[in-house]
PDB file of N, CA and C in Angstrom:
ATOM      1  N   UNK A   1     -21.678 -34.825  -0.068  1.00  0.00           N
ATOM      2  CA  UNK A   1     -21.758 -33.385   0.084  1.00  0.00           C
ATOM      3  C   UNK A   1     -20.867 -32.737  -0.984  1.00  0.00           C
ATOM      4  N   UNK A   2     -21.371 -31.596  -1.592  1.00  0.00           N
ATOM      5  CA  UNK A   2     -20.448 -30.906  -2.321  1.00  0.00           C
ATOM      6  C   UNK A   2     -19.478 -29.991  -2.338  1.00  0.00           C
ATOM      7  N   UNK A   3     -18.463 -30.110  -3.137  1.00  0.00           N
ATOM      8  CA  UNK A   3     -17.398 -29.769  -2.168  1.00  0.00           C
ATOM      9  C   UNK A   3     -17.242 -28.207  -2.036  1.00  0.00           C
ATOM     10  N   UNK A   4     -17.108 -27.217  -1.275  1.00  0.00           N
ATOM     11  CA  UNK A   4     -17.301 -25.964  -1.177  1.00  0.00           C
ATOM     12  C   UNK A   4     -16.462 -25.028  -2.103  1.00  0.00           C
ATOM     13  N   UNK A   5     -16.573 -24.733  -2.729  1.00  0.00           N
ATOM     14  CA  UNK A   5     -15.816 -23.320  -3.386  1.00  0.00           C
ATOM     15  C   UNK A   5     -16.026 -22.171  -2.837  1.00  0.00           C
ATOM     16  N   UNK A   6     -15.279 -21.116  -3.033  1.00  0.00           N
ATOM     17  CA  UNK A   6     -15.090 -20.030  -2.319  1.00  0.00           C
ATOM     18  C   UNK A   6     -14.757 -18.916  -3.445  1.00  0.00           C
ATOM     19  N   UNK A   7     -15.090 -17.844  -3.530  1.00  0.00           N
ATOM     20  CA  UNK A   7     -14.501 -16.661  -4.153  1.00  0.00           C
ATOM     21  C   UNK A   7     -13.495 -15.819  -3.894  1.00  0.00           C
ATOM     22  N   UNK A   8     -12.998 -15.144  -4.280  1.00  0.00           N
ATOM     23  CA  UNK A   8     -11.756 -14.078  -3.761  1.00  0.00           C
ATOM     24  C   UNK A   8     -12.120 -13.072  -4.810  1.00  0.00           C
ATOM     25  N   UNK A   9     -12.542 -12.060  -3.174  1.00  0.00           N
ATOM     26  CA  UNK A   9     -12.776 -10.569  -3.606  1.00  0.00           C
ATOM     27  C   UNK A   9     -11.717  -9.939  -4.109  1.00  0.00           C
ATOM     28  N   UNK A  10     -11.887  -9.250  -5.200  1.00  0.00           N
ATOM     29  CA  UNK A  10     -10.742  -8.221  -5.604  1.00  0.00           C
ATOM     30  C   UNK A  10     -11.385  -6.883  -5.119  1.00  0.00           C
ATOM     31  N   UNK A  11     -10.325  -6.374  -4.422  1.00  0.00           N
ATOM     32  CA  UNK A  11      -9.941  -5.015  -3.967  1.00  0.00           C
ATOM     33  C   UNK A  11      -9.535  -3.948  -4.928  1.00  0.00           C
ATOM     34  N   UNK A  12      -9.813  -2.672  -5.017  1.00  0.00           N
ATOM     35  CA  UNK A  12      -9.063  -1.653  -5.615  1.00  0.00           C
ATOM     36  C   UNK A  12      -8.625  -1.362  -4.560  1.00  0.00           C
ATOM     37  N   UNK A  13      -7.530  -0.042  -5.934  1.00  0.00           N
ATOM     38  CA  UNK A  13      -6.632   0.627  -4.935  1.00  0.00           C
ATOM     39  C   UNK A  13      -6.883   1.530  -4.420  1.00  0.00           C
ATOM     40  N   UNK A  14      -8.413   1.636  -3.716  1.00  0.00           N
ATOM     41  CA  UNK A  14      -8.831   2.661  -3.161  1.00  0.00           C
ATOM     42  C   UNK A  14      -9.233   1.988  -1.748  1.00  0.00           C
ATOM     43  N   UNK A  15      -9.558   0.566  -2.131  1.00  0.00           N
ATOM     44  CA  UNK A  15     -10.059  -0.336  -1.015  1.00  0.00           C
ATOM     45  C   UNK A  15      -8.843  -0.857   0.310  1.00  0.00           C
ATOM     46  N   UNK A  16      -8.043  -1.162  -0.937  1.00  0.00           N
ATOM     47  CA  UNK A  16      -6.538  -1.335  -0.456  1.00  0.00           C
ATOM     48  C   UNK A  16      -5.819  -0.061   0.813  1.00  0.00           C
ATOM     49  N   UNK A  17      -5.716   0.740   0.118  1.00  0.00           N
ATOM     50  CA  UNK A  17      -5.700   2.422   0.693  1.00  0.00           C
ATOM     51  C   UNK A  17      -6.165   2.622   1.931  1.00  0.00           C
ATOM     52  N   UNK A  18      -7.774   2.475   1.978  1.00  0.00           N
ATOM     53  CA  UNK A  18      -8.363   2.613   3.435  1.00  0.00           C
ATOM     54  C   UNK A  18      -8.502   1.554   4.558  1.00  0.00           C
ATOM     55  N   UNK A  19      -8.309   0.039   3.867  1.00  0.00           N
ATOM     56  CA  UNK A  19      -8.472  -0.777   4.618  1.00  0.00           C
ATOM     57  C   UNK A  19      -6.524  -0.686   5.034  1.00  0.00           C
ATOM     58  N   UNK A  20      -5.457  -0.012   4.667  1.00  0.00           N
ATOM     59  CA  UNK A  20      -4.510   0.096   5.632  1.00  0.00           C
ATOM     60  C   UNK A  20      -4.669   0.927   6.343  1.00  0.00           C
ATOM     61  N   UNK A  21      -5.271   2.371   5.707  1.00  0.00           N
ATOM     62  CA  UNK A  21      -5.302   3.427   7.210  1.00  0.00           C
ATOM     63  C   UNK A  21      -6.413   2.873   8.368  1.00  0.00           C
ATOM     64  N   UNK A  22      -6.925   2.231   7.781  1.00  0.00           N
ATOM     65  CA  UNK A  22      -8.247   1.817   9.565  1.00  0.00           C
ATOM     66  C   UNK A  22      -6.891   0.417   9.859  1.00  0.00           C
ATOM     67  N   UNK A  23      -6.100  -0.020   9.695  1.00  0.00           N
ATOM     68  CA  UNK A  23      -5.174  -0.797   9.781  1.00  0.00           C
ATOM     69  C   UNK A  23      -4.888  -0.536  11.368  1.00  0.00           C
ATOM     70  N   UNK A  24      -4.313   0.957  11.193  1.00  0.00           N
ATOM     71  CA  UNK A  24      -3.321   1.502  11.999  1.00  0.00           C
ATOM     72  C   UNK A  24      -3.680   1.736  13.468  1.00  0.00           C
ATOM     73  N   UNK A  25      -5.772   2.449  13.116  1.00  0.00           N
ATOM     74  CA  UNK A  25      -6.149   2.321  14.421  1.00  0.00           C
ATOM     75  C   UNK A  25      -8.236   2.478  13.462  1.00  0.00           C
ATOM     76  N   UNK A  26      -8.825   1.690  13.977  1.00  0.00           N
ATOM     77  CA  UNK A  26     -10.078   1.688  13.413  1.00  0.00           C
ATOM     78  C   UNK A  26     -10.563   2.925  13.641  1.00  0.00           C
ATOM     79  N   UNK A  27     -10.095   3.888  14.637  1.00  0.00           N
ATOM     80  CA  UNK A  27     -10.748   5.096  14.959  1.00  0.00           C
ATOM     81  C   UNK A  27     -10.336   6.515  14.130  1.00  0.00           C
ATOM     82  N   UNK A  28      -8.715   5.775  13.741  1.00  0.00           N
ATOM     83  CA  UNK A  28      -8.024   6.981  12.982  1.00  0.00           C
ATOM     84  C   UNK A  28      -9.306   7.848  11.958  1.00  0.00           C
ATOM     85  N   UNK A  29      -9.301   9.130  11.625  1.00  0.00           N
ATOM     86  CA  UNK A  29     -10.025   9.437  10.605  1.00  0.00           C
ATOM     87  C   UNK A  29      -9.326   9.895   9.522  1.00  0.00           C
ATOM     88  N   UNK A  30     -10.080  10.376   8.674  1.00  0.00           N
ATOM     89  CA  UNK A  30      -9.295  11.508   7.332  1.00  0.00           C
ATOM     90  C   UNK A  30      -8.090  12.191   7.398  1.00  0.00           C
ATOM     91  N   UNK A  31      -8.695  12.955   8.566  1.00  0.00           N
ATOM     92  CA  UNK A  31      -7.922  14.584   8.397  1.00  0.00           C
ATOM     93  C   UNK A  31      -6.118  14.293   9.273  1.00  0.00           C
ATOM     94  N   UNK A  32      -6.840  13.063  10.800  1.00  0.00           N
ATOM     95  CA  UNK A  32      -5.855  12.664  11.402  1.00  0.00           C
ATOM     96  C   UNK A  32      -4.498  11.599  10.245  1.00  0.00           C
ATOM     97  N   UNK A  33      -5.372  11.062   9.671  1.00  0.00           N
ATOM     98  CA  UNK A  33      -3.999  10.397   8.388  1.00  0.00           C
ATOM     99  C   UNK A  33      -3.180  11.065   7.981  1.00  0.00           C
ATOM    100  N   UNK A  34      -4.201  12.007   7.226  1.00  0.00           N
ATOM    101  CA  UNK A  34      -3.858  13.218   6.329  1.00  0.00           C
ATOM    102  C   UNK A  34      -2.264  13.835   6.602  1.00  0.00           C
ATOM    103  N   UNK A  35      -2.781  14.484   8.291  1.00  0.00           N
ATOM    104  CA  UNK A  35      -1.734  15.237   9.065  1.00  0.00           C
ATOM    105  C   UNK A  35      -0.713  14.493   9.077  1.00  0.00           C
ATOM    106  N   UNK A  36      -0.867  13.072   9.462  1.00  0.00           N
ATOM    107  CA  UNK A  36       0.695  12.058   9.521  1.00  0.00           C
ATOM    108  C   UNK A  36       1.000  11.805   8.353  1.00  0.00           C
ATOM    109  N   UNK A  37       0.513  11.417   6.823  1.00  0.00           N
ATOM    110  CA  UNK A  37       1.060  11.753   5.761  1.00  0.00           C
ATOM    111  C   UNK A  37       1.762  13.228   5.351  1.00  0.00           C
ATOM    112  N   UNK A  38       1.325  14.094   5.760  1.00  0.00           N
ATOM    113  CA  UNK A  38       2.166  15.247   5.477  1.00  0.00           C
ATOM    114  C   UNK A  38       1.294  15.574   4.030  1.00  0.00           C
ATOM    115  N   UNK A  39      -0.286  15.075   4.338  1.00  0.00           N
ATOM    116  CA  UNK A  39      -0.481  15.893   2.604  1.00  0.00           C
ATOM    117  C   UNK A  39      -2.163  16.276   3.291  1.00  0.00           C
ATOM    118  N   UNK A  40      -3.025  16.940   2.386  1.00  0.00           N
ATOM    119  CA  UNK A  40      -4.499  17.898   3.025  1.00  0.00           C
ATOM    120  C   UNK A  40      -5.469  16.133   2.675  1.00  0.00           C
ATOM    121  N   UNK A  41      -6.114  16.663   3.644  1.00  0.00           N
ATOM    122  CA  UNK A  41      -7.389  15.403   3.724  1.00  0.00           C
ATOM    123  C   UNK A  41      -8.119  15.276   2.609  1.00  0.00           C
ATOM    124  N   UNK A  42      -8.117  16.115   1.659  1.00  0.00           N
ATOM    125  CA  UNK A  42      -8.668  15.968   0.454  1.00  0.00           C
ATOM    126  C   UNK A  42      -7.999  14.911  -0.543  1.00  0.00           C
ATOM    127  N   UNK A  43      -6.294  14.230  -0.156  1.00  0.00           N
ATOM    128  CA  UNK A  43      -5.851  13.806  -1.036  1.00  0.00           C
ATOM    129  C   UNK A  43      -5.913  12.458  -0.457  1.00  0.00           C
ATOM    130  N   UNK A  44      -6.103  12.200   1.184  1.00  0.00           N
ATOM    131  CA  UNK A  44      -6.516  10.805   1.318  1.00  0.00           C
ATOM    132  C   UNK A  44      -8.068  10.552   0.737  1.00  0.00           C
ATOM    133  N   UNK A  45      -8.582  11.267   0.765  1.00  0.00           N
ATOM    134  CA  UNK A  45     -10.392  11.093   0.477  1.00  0.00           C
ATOM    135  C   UNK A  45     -10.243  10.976  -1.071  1.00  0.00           C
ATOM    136  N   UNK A  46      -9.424  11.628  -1.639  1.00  0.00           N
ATOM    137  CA  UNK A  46      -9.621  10.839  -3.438  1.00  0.00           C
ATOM    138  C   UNK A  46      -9.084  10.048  -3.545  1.00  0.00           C
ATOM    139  N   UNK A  47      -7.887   9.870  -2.915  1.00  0.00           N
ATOM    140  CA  UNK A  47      -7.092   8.369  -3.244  1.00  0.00           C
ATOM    141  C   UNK A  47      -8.379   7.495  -2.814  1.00  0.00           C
ATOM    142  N   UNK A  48      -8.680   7.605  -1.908  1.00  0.00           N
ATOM    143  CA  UNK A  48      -9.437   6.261  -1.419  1.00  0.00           C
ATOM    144  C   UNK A  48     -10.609   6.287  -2.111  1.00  0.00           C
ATOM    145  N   UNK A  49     -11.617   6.975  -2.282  1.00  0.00           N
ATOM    146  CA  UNK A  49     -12.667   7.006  -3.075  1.00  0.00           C
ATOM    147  C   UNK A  49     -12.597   7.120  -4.911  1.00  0.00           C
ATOM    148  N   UNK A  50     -10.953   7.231  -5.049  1.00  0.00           N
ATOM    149  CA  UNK A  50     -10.898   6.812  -6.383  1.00  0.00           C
ATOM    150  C   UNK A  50     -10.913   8.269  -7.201  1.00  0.00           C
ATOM    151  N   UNK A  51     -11.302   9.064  -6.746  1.00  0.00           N
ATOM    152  CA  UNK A  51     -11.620  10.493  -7.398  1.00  0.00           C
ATOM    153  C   UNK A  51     -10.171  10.984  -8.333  1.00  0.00           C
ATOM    154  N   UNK A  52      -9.377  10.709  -7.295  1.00  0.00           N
ATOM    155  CA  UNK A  52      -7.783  10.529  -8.358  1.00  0.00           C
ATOM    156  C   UNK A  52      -7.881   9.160  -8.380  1.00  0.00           C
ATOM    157  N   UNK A  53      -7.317   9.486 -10.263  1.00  0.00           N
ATOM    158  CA  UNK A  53      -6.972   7.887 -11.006  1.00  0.00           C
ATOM    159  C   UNK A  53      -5.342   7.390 -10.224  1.00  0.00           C
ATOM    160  N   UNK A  54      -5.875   6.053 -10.086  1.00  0.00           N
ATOM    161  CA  UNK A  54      -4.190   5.569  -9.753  1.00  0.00           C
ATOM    162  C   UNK A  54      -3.346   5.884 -10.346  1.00  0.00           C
ATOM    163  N   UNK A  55      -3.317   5.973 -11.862  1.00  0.00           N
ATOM    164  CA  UNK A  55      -2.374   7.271 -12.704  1.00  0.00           C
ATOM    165  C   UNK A  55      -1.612   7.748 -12.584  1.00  0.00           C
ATOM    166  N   UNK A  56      -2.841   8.997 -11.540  1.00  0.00           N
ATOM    167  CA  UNK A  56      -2.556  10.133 -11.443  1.00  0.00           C
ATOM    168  C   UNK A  56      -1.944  10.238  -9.748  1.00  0.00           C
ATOM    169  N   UNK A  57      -1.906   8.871  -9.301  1.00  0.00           N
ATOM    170  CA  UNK A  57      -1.563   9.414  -7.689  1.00  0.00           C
ATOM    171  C   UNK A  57       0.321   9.230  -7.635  1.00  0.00           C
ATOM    172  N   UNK A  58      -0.082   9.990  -6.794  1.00  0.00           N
ATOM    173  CA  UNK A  58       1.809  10.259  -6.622  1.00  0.00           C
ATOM    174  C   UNK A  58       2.349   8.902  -5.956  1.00  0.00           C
ATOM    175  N   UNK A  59       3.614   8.744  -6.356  1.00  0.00           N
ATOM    176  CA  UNK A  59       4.280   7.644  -6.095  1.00  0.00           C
ATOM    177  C   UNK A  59       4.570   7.949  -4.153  1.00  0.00           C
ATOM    178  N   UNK A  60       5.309   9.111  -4.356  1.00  0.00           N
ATOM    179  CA  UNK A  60       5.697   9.413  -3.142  1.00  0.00           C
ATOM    180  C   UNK A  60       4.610   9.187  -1.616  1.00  0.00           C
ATOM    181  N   UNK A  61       3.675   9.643  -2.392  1.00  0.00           N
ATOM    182  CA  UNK A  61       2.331   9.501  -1.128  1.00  0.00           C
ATOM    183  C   UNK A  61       2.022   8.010  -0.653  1.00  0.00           C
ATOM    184  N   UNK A  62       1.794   7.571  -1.917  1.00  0.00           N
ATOM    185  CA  UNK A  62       2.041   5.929  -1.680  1.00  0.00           C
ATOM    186  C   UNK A  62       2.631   5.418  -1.023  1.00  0.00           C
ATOM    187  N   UNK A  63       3.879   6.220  -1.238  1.00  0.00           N
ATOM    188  CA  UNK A  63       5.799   5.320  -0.510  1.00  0.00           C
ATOM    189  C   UNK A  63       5.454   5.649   0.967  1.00  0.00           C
ATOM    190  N   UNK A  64       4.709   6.977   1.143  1.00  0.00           N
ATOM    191  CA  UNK A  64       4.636   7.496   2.939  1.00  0.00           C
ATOM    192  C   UNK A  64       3.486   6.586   3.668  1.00  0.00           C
ATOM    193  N   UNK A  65       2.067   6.264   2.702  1.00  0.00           N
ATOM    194  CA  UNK A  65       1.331   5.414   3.218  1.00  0.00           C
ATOM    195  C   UNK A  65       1.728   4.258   3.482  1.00  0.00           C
ATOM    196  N   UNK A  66       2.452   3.356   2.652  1.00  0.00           N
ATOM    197  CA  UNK A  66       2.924   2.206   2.849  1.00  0.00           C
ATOM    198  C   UNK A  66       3.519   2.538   4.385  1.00  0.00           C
ATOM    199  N   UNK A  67       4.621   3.119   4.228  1.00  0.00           N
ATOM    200  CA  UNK A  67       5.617   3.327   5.732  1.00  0.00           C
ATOM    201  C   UNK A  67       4.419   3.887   6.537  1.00  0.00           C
ATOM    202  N   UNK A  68       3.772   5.041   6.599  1.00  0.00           N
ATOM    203  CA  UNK A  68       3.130   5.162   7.948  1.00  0.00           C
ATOM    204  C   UNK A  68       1.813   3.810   8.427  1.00  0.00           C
ATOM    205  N   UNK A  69       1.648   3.118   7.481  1.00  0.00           N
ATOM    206  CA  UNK A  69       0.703   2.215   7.718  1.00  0.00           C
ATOM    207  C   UNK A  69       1.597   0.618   8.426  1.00  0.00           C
ATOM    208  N   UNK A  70       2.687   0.457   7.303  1.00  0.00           N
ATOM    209  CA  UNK A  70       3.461  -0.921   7.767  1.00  0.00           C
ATOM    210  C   UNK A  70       2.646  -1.817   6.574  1.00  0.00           C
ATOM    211  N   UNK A  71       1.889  -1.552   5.468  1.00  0.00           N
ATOM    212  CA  UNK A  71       1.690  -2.435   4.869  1.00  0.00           C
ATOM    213  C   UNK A  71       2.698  -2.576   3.602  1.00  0.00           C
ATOM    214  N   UNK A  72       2.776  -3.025   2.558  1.00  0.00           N
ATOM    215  CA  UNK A  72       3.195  -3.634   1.922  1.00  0.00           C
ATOM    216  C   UNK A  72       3.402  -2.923   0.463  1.00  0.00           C
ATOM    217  N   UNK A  73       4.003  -1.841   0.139  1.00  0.00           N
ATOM    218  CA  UNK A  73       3.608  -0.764  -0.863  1.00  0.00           C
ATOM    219  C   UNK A  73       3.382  -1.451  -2.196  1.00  0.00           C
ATOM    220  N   UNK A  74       3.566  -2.709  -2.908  1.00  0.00           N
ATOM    221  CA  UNK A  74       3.133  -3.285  -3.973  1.00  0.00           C
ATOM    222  C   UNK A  74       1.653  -3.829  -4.008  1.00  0.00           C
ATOM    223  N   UNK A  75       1.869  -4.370  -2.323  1.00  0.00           N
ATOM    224  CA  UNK A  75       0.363  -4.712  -2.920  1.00  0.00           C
ATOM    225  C   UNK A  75      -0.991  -3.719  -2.300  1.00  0.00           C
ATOM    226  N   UNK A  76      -0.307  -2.057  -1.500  1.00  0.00           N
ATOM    227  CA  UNK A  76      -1.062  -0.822  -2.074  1.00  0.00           C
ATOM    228  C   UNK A  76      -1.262  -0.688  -3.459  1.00  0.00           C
ATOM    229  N   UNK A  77      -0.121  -0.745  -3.868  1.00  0.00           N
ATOM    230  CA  UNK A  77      -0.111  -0.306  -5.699  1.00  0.00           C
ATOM    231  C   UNK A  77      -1.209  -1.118  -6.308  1.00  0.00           C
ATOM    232  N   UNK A  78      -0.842  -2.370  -6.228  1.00  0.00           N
ATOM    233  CA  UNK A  78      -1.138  -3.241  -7.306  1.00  0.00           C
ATOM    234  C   UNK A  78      -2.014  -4.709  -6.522  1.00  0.00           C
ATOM    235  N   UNK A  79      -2.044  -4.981  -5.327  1.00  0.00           N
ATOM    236  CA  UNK A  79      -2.827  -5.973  -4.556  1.00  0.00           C
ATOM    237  C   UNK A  79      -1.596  -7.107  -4.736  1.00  0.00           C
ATOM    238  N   UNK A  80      -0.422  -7.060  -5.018  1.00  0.00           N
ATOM    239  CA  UNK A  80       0.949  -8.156  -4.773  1.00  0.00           C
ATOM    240  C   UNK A  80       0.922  -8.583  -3.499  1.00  0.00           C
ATOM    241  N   UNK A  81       1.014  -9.940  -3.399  1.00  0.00           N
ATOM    242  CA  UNK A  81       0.651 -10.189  -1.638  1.00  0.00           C
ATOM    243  C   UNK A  81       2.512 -10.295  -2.060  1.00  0.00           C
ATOM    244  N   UNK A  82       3.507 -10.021  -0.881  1.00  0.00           N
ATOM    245  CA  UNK A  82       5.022 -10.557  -0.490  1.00  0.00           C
ATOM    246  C   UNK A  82       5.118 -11.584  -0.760  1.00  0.00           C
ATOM    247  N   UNK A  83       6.405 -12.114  -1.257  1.00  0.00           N
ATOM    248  CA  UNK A  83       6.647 -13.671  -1.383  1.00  0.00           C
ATOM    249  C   UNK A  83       7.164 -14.371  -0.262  1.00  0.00           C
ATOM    250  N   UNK A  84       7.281 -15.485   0.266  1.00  0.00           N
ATOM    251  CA  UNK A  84       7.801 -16.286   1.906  1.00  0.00           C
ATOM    252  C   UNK A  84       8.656 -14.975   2.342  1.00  0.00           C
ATOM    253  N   UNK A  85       9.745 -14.101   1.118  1.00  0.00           N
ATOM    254  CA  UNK A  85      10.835 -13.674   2.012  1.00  0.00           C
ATOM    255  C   UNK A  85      10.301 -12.804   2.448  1.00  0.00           C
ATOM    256  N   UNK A  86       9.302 -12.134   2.501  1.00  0.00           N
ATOM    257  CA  UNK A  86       8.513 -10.732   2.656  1.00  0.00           C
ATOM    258  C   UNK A  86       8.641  -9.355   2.060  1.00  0.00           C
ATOM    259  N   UNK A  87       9.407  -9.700   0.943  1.00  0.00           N
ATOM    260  CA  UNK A  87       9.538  -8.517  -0.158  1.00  0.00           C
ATOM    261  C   UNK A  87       8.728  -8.957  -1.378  1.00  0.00           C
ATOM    262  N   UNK A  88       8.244  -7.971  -2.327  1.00  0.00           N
ATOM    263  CA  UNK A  88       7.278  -8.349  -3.530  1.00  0.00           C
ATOM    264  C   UNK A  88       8.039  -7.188  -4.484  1.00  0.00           C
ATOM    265  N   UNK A  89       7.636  -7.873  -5.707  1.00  0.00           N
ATOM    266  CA  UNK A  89       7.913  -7.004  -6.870  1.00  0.00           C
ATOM    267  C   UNK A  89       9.015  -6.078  -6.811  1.00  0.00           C
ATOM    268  N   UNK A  90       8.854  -4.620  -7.321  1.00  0.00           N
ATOM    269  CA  UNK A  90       9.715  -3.461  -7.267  1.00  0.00           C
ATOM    270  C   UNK A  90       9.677  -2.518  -6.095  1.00  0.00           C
ATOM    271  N   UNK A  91       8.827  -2.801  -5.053  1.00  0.00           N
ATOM    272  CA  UNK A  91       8.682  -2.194  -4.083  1.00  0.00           C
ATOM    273  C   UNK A  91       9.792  -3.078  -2.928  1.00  0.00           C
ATOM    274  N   UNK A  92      10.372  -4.293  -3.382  1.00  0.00           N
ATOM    275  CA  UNK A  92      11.613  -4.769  -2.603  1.00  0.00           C
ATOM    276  C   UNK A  92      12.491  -3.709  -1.958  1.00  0.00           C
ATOM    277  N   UNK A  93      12.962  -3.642  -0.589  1.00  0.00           N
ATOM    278  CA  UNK A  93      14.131  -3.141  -0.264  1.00  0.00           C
ATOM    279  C   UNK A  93      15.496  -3.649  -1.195  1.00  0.00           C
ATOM    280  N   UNK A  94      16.100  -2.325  -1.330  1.00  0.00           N
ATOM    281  CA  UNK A  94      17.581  -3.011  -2.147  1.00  0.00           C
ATOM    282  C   UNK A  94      18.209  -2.295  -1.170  1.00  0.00           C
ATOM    283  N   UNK A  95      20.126  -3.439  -1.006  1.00  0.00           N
ATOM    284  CA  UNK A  95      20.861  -2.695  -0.292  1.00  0.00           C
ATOM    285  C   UNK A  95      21.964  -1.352  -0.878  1.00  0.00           C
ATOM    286  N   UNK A  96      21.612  -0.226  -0.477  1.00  0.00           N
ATOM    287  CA  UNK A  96      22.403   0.938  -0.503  1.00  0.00           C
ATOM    288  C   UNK A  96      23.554   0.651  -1.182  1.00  0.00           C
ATOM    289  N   UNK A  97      24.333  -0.153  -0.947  1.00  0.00           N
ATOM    290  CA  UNK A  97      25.832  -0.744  -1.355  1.00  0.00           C
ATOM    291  C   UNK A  97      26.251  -1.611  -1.822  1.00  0.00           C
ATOM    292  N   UNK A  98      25.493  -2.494  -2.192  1.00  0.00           N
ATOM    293  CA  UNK A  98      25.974  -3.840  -2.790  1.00  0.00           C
ATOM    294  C   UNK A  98      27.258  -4.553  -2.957  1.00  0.00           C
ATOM    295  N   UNK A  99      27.646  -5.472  -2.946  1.00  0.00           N
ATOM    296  CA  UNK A  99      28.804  -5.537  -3.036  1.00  0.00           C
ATOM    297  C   UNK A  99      29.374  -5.962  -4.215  1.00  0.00           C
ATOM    298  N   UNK A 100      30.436  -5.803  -5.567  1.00  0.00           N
ATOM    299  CA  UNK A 100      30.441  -6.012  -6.546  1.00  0.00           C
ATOM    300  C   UNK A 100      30.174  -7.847  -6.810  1.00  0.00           C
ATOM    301  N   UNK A 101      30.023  -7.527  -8.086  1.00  0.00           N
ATOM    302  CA  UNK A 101      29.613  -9.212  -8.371  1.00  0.00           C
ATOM    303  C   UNK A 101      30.612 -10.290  -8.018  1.00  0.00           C
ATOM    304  N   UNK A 102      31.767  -9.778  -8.224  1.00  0.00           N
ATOM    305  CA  UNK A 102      33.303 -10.174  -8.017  1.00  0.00           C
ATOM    306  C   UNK A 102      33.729 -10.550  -6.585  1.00  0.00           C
ATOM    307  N   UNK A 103      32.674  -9.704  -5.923  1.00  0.00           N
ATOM    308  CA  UNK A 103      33.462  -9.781  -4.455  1.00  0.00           C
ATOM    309  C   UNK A 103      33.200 -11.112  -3.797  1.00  0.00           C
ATOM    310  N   UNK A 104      33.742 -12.097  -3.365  1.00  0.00           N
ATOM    311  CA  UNK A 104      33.903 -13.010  -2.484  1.00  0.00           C
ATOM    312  C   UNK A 104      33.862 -12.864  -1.182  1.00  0.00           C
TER     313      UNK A 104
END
């Protein structure tokens, strides 16, 4: 028998986008996102349908989708799956305070 191969769909970041807001609740719609992002239903409906270029989409909206969704804001951005520790790329949490390099 031969041995099976498989493909891996690539997603945009429009695909990415809506498949977190139906994430949250399959019933959620547009306008209801919209309202919990804090931005008009017109700006989830271009993000997701692409109408705004990734470009052109605001970082910030991103940063609120990620948090109101719980997914993963790099790989919204960019399709980055987390590494074992569960942070990816530049969208990592850093700590507020660090402690100098020096400190023991």
């Amino acid at each position: 028998m031969p041995a099976l191969t498989g493909r891996i769909p690539t997603f945009t970041i429009g695909d990415r986008l809506r498949k977190a807001r139906l994430s949250v609740d399959d019933d959620l719609d547009v306008r209801q996102f919209a309202e919990m992002l804090g931005v008009d239903r017109n700006t989830v409906t271009n993000y997701e349908l692409e109408k705004t270029r990734p470009s052109k989409m605001k970082p910030l909206v991103l940063r609120q989708w990620a948090l109101v969704t719980g997914v993963d804001f790099d790989w919204l951005l960019n399709g980055e799956a987390p590494d074992e520790s569960g942070a990816s790329g530049q969208g990592r949490l850093r700590e507020s305070n660090p402690r100098p390099f020096h400190y023991e």
